[in-house]
PDB file of N, CA and C in Angstrom:
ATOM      1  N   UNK A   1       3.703 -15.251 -19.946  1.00  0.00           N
ATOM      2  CA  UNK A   1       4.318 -14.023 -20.421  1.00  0.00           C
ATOM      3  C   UNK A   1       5.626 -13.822 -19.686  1.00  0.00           C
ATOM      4  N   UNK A   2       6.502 -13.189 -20.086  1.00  0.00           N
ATOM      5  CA  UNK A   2       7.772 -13.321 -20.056  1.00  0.00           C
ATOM      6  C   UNK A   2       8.578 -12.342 -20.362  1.00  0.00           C
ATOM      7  N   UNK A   3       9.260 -11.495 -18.944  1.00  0.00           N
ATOM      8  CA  UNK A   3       9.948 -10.292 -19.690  1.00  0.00           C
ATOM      9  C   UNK A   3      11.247 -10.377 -19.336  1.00  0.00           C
ATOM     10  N   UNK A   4      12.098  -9.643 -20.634  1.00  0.00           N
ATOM     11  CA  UNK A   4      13.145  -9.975 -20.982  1.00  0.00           C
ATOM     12  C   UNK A   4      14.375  -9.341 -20.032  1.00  0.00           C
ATOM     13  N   UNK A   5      14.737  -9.882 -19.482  1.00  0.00           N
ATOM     14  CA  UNK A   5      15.660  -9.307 -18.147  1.00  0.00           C
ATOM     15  C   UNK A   5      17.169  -8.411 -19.242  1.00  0.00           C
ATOM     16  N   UNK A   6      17.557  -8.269 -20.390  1.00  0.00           N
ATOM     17  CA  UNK A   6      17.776  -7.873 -21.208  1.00  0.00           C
ATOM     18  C   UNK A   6      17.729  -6.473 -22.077  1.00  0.00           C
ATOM     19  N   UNK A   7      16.545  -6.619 -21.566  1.00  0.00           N
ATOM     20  CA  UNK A   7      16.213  -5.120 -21.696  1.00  0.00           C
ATOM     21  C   UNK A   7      16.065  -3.958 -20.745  1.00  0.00           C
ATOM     22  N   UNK A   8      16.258  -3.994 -19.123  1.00  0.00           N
ATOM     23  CA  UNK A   8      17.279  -3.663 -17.917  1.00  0.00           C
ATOM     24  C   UNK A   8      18.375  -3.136 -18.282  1.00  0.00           C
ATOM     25  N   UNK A   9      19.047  -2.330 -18.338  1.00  0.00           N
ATOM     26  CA  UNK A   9      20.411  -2.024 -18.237  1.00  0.00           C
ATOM     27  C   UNK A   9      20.908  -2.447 -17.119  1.00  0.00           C
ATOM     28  N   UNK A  10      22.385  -3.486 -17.023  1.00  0.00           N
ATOM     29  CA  UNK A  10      22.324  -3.896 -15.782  1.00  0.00           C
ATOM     30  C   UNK A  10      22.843  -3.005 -14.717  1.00  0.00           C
ATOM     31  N   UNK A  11      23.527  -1.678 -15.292  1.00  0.00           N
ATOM     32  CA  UNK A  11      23.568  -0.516 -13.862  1.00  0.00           C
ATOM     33  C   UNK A  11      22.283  -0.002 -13.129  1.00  0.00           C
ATOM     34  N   UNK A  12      21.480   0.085 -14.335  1.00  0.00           N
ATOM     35  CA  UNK A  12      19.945   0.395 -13.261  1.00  0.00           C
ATOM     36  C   UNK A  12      19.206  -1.230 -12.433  1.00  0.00           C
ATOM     37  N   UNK A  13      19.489  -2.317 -13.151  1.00  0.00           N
ATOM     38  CA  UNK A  13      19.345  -3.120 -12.309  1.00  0.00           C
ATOM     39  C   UNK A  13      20.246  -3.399 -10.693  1.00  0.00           C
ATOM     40  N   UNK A  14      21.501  -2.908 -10.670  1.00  0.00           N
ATOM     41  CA  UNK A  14      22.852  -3.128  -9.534  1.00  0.00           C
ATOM     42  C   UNK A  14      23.130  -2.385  -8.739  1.00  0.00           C
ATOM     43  N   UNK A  15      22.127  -1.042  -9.038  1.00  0.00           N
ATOM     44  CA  UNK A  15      21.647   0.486  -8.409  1.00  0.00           C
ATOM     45  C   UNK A  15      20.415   0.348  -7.544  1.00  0.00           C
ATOM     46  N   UNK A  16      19.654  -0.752  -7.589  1.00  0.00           N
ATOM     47  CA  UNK A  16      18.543  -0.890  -6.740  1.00  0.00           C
ATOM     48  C   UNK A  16      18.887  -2.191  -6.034  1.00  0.00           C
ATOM     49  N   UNK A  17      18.956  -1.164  -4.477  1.00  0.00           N
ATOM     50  CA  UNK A  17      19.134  -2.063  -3.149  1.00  0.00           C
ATOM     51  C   UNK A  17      17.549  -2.934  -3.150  1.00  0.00           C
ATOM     52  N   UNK A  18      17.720  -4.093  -2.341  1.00  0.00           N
ATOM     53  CA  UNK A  18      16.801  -4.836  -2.290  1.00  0.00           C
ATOM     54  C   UNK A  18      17.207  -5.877  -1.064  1.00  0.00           C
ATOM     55  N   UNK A  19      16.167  -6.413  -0.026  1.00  0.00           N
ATOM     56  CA  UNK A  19      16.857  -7.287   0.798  1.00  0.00           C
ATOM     57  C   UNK A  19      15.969  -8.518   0.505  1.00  0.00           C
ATOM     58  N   UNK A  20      16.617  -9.534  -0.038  1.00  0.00           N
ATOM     59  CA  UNK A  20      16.163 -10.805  -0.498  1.00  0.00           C
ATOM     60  C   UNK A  20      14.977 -11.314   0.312  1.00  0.00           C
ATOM     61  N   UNK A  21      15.200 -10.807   1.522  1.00  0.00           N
ATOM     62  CA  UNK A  21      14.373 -11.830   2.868  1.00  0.00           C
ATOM     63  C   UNK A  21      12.567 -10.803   2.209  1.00  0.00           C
ATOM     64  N   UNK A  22      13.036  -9.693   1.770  1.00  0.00           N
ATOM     65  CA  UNK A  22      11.485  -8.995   1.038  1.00  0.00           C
ATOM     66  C   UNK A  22      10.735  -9.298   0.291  1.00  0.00           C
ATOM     67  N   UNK A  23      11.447  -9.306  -0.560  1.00  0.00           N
ATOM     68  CA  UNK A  23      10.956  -9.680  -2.170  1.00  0.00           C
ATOM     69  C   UNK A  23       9.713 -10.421  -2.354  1.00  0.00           C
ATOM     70  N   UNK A  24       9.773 -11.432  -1.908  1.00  0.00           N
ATOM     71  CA  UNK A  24       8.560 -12.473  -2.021  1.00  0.00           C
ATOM     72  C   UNK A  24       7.123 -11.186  -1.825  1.00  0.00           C
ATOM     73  N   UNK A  25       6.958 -10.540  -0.562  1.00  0.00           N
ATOM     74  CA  UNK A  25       6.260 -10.122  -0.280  1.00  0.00           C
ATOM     75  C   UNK A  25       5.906  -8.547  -0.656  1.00  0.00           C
ATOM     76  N   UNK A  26       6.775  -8.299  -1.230  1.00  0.00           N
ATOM     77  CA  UNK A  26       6.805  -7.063  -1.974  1.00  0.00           C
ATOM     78  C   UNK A  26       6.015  -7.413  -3.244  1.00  0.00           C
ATOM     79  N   UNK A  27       6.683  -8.499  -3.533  1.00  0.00           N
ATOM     80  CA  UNK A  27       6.005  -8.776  -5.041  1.00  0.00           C
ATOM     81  C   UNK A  27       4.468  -9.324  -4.741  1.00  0.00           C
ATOM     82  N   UNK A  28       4.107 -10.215  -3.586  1.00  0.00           N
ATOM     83  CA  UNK A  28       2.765 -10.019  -3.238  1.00  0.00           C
ATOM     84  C   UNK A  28       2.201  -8.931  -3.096  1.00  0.00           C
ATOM     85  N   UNK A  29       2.471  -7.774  -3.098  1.00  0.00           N
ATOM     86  CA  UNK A  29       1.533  -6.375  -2.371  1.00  0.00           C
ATOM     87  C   UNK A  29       1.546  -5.723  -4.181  1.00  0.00           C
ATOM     88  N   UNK A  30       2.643  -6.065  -4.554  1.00  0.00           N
ATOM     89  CA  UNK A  30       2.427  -5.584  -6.031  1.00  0.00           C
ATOM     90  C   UNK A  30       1.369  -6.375  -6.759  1.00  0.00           C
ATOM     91  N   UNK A  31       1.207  -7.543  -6.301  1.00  0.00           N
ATOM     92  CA  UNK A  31       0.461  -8.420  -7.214  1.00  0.00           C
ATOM     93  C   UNK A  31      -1.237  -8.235  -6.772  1.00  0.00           C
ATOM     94  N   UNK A  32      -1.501  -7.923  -5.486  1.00  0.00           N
ATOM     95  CA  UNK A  32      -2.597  -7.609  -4.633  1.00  0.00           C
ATOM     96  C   UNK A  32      -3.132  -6.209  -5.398  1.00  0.00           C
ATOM     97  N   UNK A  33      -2.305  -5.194  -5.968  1.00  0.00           N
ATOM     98  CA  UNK A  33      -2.367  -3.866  -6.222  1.00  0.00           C
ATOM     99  C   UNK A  33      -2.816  -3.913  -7.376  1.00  0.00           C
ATOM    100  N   UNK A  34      -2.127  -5.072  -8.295  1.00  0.00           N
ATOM    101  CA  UNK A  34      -2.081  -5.202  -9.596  1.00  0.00           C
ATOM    102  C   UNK A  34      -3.956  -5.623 -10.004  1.00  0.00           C
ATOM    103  N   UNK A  35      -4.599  -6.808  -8.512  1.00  0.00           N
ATOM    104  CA  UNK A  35      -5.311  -7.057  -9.020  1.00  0.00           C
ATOM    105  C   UNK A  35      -6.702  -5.843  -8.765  1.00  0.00           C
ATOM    106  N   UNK A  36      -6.698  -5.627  -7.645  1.00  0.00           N
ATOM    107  CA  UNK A  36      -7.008  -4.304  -7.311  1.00  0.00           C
ATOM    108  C   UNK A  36      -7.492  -3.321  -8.262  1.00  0.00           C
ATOM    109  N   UNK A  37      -6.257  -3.140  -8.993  1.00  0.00           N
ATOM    110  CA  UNK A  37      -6.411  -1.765 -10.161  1.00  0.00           C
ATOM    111  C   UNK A  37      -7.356  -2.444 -11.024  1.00  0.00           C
ATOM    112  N   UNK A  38      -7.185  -3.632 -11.851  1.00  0.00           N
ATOM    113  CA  UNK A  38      -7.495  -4.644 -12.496  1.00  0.00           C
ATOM    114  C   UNK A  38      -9.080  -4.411 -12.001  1.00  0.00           C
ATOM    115  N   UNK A  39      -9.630  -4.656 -10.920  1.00  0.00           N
ATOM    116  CA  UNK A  39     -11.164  -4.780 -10.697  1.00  0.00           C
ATOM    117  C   UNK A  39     -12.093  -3.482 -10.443  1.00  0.00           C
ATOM    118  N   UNK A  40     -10.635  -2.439  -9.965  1.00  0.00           N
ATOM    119  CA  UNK A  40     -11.264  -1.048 -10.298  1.00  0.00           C
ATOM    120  C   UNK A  40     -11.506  -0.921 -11.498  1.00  0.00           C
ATOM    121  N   UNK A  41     -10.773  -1.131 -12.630  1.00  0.00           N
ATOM    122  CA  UNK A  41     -11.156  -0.897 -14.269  1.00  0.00           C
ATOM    123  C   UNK A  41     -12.518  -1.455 -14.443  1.00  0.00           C
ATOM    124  N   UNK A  42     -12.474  -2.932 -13.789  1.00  0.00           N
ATOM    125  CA  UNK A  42     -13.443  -3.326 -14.907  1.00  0.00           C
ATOM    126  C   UNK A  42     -14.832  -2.607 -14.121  1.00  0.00           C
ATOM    127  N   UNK A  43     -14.679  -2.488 -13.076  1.00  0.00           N
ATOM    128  CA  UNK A  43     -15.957  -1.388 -12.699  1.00  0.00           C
ATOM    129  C   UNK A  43     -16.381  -0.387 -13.682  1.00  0.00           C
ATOM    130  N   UNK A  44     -15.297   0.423 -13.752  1.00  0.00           N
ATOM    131  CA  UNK A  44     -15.258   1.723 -14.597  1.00  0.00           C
ATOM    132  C   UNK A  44     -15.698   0.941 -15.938  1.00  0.00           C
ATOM    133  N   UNK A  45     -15.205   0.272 -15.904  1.00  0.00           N
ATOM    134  CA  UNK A  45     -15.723  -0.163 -18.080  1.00  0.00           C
ATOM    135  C   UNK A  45     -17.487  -0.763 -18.126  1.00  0.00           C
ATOM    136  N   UNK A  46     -17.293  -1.064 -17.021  1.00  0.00           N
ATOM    137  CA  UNK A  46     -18.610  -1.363 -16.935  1.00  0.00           C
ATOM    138  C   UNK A  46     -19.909  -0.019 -16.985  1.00  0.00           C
ATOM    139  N   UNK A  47     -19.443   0.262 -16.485  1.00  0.00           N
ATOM    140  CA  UNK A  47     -20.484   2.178 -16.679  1.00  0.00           C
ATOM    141  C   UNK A  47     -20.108   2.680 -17.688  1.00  0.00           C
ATOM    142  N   UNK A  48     -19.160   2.706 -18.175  1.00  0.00           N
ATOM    143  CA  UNK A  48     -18.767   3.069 -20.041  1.00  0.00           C
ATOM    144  C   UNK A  48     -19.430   2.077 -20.769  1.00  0.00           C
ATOM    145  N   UNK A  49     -19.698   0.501 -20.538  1.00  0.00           N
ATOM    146  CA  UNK A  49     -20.380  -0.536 -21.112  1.00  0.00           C
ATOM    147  C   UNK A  49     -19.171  -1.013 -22.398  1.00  0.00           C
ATOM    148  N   UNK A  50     -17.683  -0.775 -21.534  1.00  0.00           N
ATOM    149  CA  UNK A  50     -16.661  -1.690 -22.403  1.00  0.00           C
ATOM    150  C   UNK A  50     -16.719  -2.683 -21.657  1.00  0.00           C
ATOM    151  N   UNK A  51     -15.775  -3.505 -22.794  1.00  0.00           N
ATOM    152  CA  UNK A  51     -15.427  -4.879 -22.254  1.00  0.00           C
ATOM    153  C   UNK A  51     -14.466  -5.306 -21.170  1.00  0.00           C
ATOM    154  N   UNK A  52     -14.390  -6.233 -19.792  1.00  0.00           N
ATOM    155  CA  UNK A  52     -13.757  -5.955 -18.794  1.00  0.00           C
ATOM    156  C   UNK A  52     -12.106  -6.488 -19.109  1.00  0.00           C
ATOM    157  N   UNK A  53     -12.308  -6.540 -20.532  1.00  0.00           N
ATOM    158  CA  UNK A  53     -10.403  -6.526 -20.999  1.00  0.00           C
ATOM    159  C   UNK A  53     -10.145  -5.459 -21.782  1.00  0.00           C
ATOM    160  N   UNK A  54     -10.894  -4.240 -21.531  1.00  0.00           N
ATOM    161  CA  UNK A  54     -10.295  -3.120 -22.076  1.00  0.00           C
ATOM    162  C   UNK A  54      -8.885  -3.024 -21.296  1.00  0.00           C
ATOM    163  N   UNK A  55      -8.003  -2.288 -22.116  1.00  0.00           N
ATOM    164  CA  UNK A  55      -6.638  -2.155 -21.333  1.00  0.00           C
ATOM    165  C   UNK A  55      -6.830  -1.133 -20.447  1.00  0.00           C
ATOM    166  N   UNK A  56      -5.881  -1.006 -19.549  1.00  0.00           N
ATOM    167  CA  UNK A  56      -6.126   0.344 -18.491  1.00  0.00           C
ATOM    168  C   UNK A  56      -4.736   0.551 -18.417  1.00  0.00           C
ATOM    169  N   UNK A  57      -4.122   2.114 -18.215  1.00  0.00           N
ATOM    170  CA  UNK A  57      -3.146   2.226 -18.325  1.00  0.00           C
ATOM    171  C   UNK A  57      -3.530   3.915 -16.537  1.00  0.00           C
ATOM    172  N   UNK A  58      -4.271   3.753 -15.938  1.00  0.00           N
ATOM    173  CA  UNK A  58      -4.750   4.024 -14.970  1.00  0.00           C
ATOM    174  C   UNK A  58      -4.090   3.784 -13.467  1.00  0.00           C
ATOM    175  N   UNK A  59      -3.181   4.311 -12.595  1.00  0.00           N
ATOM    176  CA  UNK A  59      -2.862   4.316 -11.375  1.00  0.00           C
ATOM    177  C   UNK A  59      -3.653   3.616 -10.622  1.00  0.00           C
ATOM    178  N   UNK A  60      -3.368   3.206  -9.725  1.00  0.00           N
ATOM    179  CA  UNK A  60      -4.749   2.588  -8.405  1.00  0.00           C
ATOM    180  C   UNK A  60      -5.109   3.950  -8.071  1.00  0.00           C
ATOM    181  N   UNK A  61      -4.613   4.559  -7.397  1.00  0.00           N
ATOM    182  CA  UNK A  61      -5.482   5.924  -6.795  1.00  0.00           C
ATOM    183  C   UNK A  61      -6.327   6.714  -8.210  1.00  0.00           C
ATOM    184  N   UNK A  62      -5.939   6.993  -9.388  1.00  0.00           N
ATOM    185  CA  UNK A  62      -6.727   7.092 -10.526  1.00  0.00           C
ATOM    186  C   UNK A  62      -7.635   6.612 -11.258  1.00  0.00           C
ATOM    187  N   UNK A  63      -7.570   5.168 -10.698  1.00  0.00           N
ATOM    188  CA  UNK A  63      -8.460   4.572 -11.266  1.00  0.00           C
ATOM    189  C   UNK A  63     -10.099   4.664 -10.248  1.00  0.00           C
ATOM    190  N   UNK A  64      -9.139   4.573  -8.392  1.00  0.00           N
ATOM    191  CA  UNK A  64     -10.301   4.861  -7.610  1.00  0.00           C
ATOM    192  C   UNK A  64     -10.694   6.453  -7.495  1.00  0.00           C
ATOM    193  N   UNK A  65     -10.551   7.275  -7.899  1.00  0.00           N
ATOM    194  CA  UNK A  65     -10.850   8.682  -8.398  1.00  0.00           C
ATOM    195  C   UNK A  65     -11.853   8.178  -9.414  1.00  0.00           C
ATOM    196  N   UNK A  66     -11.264   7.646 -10.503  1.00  0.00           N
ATOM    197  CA  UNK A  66     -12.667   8.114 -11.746  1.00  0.00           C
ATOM    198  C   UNK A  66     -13.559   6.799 -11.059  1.00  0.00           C
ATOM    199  N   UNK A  67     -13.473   5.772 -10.836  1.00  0.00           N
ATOM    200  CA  UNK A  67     -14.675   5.391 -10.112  1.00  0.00           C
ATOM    201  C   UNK A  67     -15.762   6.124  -8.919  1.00  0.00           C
ATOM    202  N   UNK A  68     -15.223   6.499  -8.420  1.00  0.00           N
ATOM    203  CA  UNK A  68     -15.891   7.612  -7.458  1.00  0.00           C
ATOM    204  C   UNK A  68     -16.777   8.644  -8.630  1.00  0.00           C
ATOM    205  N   UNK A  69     -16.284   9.321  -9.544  1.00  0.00           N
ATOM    206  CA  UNK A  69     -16.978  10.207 -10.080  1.00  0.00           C
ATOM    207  C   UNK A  69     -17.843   9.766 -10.768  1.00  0.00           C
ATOM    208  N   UNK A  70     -17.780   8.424 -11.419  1.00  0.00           N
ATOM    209  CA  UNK A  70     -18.160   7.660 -11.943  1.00  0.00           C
ATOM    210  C   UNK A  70     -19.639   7.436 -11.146  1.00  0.00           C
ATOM    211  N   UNK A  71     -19.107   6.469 -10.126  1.00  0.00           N
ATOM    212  CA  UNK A  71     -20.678   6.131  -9.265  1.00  0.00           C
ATOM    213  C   UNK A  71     -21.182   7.617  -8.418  1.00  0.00           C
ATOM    214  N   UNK A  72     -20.585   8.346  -8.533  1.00  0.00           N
ATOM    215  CA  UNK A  72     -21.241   9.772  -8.320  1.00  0.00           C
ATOM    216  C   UNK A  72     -22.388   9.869  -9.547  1.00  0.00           C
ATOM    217  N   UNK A  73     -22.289  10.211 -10.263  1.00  0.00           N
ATOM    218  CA  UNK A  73     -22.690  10.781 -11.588  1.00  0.00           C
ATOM    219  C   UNK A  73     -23.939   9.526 -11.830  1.00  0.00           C
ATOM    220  N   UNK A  74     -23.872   8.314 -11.507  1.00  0.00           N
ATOM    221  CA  UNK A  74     -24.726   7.246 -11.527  1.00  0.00           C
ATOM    222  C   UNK A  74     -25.404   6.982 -10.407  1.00  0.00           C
ATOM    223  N   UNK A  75     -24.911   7.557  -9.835  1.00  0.00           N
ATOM    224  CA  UNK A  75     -26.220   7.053  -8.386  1.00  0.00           C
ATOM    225  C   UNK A  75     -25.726   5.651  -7.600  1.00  0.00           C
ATOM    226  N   UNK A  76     -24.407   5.534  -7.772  1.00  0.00           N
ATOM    227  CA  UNK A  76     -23.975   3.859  -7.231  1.00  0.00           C
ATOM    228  C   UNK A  76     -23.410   4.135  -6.057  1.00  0.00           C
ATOM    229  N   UNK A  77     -24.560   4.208  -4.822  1.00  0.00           N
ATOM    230  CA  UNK A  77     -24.127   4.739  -3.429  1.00  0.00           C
ATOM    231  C   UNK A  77     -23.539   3.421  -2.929  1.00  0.00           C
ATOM    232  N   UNK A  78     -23.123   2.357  -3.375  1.00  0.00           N
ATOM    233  CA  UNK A  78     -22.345   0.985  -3.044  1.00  0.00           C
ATOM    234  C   UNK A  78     -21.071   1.305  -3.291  1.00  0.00           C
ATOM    235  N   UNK A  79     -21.084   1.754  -4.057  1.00  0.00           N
ATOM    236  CA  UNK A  79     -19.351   1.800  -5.068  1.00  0.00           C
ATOM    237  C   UNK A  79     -19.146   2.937  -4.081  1.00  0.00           C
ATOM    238  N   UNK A  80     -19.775   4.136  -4.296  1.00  0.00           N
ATOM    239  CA  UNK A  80     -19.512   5.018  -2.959  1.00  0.00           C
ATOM    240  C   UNK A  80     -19.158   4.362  -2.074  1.00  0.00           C
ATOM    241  N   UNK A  81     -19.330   4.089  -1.151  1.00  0.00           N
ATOM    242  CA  UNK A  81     -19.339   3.202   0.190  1.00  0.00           C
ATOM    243  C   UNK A  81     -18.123   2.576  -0.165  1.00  0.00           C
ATOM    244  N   UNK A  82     -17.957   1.712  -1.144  1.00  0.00           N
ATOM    245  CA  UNK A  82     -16.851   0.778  -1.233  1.00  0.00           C
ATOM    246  C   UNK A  82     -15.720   1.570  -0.965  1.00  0.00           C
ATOM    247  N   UNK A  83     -15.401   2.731  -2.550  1.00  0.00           N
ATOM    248  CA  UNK A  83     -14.807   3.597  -2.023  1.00  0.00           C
ATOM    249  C   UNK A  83     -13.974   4.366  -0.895  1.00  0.00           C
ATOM    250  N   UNK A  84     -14.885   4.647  -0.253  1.00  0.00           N
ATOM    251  CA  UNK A  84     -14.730   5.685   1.608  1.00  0.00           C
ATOM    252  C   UNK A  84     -14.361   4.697   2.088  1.00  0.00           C
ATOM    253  N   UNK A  85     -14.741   3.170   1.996  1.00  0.00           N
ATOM    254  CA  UNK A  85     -14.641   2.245   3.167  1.00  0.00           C
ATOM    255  C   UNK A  85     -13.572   1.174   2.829  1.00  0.00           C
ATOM    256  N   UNK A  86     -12.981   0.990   1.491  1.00  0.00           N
ATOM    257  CA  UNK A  86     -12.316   0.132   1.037  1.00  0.00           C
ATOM    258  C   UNK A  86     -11.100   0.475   0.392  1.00  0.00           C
ATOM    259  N   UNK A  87     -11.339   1.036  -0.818  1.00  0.00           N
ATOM    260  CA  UNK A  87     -10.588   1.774  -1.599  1.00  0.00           C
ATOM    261  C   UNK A  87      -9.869   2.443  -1.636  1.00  0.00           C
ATOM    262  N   UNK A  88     -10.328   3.827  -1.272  1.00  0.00           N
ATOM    263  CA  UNK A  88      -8.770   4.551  -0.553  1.00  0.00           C
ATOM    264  C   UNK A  88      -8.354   3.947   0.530  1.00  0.00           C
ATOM    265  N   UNK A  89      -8.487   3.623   1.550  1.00  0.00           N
ATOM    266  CA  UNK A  89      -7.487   3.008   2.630  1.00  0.00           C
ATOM    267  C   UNK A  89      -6.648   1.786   2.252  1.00  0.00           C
ATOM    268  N   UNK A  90      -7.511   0.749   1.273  1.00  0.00           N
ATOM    269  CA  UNK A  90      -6.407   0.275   0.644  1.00  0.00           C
ATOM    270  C   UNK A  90      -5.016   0.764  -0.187  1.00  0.00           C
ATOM    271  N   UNK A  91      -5.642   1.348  -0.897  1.00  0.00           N
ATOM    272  CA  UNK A  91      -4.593   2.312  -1.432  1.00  0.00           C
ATOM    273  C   UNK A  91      -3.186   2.930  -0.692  1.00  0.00           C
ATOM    274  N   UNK A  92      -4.260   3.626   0.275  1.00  0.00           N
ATOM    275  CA  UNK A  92      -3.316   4.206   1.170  1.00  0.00           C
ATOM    276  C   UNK A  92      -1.889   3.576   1.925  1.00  0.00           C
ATOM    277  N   UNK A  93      -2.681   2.252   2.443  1.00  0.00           N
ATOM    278  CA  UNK A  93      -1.792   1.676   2.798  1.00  0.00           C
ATOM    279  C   UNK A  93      -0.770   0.848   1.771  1.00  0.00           C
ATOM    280  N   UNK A  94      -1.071   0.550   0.821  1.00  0.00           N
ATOM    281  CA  UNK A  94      -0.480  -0.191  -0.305  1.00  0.00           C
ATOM    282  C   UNK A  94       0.784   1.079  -0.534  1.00  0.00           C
ATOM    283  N   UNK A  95       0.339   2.081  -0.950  1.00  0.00           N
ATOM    284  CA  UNK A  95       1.397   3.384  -1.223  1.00  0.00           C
ATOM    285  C   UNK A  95       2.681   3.358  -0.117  1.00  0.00           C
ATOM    286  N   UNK A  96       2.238   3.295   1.327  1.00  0.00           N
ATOM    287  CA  UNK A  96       3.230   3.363   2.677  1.00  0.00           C
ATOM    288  C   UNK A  96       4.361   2.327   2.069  1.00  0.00           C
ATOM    289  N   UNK A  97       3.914   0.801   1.347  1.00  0.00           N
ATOM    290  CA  UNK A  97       4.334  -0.271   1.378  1.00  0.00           C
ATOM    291  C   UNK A  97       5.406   0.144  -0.506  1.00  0.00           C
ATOM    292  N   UNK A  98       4.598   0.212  -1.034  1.00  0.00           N
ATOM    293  CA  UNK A  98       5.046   0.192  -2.192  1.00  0.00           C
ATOM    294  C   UNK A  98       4.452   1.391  -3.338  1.00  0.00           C
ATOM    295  N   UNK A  99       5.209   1.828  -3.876  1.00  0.00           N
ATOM    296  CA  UNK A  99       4.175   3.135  -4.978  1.00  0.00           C
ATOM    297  C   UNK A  99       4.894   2.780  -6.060  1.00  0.00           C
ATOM    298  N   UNK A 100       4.181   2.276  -7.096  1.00  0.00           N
ATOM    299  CA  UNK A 100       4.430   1.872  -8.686  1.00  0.00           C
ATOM    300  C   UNK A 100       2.977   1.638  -9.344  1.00  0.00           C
ATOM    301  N   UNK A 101       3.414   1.770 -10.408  1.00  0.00           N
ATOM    302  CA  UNK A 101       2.231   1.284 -11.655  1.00  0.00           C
ATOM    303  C   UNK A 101       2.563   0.393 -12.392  1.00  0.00           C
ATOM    304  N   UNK A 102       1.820  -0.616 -12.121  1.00  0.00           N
ATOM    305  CA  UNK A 102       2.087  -1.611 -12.152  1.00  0.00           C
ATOM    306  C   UNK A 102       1.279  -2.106 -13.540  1.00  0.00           C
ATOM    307  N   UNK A 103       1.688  -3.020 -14.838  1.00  0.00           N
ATOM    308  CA  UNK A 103       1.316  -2.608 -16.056  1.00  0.00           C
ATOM    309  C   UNK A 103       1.491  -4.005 -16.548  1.00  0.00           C
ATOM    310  N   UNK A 104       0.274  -4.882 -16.948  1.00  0.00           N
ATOM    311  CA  UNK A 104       0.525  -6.325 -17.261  1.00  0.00           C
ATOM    312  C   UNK A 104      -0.359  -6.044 -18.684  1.00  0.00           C
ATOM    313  N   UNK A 105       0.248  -6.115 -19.854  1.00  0.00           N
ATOM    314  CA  UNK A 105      -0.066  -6.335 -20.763  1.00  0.00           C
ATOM    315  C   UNK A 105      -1.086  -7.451 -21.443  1.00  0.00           C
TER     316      UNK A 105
END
């Protein structure tokens, strides 16, 4: 998949500072986030009993919100746990680093 650098305006592209020596690893923490959100969904679809390629158009911190209410409401004192112990602090720290929504079609 392949997006079209084209469809950027190139002033909003020449308007965002960036220091080359980053990038690599920026785009790792995006890609870490990306998968993240990605395995929070398919949790959530899984207690809805969709399929784990439903689309999600869901934040990381939104997505770990309705999971929480989710394994609230179900009795999934794991996902709890994961949650308190995984989830938001990942988050948390991912946000310090980078805050986007990140959206792979």
């Amino acid at each position: 998949y392949r997006v079209s650098m084209t469809s950027i305006p190139d002033s909003y592209v020449d308007s965002m500072p960036s220091d080359p020596d980053l990038l690599a690893d920026l785009g790792r923490v995006a890609w870490a986030a990306e998968r993240l959100n990605a395995g929070v969904s398919d949790s959530i679809n899984r207690h809805s009993g969709s399929t784990s390629m439903e689309p999600f158009d869901r934040t990381l911190g939104g997505a770990i919100a309705d999971l929480e209410r989710l394994a609230t409401k179900n009795g999934r004192a794991d996902q709890l746990d994961w949650v308190r112990d995984f989830g938001r602090p990942t988050s948390r720290l991912r946000n310090a680093v980078i805050h986007a929504v990140t959206y792979v079609p």
